[in-house]
C-alpha atoms as a PDB file:
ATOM      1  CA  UNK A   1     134.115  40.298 130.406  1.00  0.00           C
ATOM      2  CA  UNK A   2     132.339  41.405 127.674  1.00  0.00           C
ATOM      3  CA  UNK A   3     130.653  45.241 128.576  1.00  0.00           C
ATOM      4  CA  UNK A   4     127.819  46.207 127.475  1.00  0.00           C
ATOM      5  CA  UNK A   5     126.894  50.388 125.468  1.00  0.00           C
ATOM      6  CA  UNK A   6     129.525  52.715 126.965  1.00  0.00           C
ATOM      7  CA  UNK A   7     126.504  54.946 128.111  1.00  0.00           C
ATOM      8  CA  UNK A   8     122.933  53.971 128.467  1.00  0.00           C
ATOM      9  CA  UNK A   9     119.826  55.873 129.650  1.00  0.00           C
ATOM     10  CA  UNK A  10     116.807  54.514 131.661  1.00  0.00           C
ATOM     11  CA  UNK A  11     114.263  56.468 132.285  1.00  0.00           C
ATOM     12  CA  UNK A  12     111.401  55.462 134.828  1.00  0.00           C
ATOM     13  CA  UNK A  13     108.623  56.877 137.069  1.00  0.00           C
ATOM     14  CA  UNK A  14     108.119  57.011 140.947  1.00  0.00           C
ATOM     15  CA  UNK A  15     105.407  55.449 141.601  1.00  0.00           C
ATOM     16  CA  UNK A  16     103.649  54.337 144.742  1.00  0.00           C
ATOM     17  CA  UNK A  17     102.945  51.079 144.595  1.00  0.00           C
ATOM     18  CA  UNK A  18     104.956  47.462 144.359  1.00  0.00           C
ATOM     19  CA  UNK A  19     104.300  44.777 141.767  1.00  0.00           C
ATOM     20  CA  UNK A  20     101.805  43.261 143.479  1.00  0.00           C
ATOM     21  CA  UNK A  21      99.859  46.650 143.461  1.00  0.00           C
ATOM     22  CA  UNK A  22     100.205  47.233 147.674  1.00  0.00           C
ATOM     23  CA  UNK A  23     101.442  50.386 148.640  1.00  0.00           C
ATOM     24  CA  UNK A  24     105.344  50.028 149.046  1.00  0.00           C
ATOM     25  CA  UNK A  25     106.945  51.401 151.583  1.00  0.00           C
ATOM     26  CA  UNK A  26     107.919  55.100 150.067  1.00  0.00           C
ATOM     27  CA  UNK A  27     104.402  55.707 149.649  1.00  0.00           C
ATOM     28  CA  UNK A  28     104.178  56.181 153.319  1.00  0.00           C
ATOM     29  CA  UNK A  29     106.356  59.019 153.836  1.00  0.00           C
ATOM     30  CA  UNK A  30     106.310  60.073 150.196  1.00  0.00           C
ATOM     31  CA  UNK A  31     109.749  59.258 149.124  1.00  0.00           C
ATOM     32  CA  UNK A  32     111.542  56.273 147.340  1.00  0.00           C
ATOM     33  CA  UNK A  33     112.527  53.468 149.295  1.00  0.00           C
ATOM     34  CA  UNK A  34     116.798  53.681 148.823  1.00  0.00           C
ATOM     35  CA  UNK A  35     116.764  50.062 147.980  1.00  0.00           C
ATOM     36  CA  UNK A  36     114.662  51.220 144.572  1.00  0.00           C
ATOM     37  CA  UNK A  37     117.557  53.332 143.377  1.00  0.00           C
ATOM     38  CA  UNK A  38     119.576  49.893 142.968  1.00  0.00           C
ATOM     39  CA  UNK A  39     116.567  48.227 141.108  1.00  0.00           C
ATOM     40  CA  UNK A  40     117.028  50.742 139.020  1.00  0.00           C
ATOM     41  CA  UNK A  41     120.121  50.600 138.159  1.00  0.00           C
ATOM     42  CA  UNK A  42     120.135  46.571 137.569  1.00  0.00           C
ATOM     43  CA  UNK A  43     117.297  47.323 134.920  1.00  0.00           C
ATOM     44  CA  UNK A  44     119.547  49.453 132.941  1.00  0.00           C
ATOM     45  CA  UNK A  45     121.571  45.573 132.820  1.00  0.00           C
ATOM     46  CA  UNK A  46     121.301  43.726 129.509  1.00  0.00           C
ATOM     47  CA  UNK A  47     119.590  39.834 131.013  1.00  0.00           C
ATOM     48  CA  UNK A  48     122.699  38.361 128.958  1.00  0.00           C
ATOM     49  CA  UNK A  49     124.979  40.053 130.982  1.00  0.00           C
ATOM     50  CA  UNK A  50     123.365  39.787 134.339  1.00  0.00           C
ATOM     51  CA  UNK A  51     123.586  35.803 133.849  1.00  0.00           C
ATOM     52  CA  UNK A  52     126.832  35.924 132.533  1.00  0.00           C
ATOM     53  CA  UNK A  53     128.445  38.034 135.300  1.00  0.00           C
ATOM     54  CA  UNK A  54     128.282  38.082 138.889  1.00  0.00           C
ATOM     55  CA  UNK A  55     128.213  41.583 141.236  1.00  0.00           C
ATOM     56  CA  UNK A  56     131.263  41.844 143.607  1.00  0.00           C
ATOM     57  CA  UNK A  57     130.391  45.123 144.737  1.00  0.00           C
ATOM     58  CA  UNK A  58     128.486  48.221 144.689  1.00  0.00           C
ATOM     59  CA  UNK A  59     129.490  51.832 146.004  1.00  0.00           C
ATOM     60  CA  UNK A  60     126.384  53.659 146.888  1.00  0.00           C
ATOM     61  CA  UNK A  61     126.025  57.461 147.303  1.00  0.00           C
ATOM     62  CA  UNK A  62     122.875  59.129 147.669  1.00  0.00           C
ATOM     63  CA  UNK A  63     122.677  62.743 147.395  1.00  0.00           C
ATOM     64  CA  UNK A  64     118.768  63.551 147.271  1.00  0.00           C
ATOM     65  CA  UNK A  65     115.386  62.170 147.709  1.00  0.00           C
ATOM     66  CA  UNK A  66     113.023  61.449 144.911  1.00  0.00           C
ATOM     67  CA  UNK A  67     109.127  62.107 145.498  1.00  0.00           C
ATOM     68  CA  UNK A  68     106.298  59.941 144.115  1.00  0.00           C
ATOM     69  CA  UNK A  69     105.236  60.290 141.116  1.00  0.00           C
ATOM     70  CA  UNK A  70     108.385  62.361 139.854  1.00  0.00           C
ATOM     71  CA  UNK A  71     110.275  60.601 136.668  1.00  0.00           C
ATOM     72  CA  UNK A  72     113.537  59.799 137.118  1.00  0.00           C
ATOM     73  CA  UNK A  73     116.430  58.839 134.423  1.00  0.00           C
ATOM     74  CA  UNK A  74     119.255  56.636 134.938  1.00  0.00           C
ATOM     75  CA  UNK A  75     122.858  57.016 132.947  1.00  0.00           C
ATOM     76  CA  UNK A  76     125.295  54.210 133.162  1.00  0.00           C
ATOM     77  CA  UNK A  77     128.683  54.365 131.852  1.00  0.00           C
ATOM     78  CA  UNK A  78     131.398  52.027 131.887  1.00  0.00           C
ATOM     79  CA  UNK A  79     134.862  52.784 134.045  1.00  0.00           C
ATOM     80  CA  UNK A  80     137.677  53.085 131.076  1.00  0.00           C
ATOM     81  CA  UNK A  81     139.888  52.672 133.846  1.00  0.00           C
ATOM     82  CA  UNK A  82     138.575  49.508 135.979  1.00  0.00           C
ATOM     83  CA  UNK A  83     137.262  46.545 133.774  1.00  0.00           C
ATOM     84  CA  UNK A  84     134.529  45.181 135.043  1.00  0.00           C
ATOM     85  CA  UNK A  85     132.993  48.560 136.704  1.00  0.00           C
ATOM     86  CA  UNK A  86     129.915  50.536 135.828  1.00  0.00           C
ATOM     87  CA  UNK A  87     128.863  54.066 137.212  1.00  0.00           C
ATOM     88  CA  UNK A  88     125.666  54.526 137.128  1.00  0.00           C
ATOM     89  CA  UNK A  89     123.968  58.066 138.267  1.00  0.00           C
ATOM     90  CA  UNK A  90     120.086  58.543 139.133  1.00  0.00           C
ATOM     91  CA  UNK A  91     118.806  62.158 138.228  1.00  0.00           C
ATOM     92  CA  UNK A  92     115.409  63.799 138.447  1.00  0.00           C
ATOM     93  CA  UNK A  93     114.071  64.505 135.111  1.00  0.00           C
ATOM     94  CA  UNK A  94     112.560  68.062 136.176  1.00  0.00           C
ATOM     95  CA  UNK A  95     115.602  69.538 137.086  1.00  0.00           C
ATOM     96  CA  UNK A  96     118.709  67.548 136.294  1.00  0.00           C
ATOM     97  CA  UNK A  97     119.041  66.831 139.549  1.00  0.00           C
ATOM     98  CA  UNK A  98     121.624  63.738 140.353  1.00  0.00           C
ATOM     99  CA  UNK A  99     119.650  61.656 142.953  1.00  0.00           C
ATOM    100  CA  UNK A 100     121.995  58.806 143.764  1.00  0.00           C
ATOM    101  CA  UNK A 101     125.390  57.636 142.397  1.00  0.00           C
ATOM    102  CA  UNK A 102     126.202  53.805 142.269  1.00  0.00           C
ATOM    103  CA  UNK A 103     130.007  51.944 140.903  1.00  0.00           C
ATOM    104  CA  UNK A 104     129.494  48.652 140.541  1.00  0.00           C
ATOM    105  CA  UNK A 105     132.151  46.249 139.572  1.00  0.00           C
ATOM    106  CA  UNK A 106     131.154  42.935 138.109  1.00  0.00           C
ATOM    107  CA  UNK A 107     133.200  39.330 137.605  1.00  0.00           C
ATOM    108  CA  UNK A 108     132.292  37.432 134.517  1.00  0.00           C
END
């Protein structure tokens, strides 16, 4: 398997609406939708290596909410120990705040 920068940042806004410009499902109650935090974190994904390599599993921990409209910044490292696994954590940009942590490990 052939990994990708040691560590990365992302950096993205909350916003409240999908794709298709409809209001998504946070911007109901005014919070992200969990399954964004994992969209997230596949962005942060070279394509190459997304269609070279195949997700086996993913370790989720969220430790906070984000709000709309807040930005939010994603670092992804890869596990010196465990080929093949990424750690990824979601923070608010504000305040440093770690949102969400997510390990990942990948087969090629």
């Amino acid at each position: 398997m052939e990994p990708f920068l040691f560590e990365k940042e992302f950096r993205v806004y909350v916003y409240d609406t999908g794709p298709d410009g409809k209001l998504s499902l946070s911007s109901l109650f005014n919070y992200t939708n969990n399954v964004r935090y994992l969209q997230w974190i596949y962005d942060t994904y070279d394509l190459d290596f997304v269609m070279k390599n195949i997700p086996q599993s993913a370790e989720i921990n969220y430790l906070s909410e984000s709000l709309l409209n807040e930005e939010v910044y994603v670092q992804t490292v890869s596990d010196k120990i465990n080929e093949g696994f990424y750690n990824h954590s979601v923070f608010r940009a504000a305040d440093n705040k770690e949102l969400c942590r997510i390990r990942i490990g990948w087969n090629s």
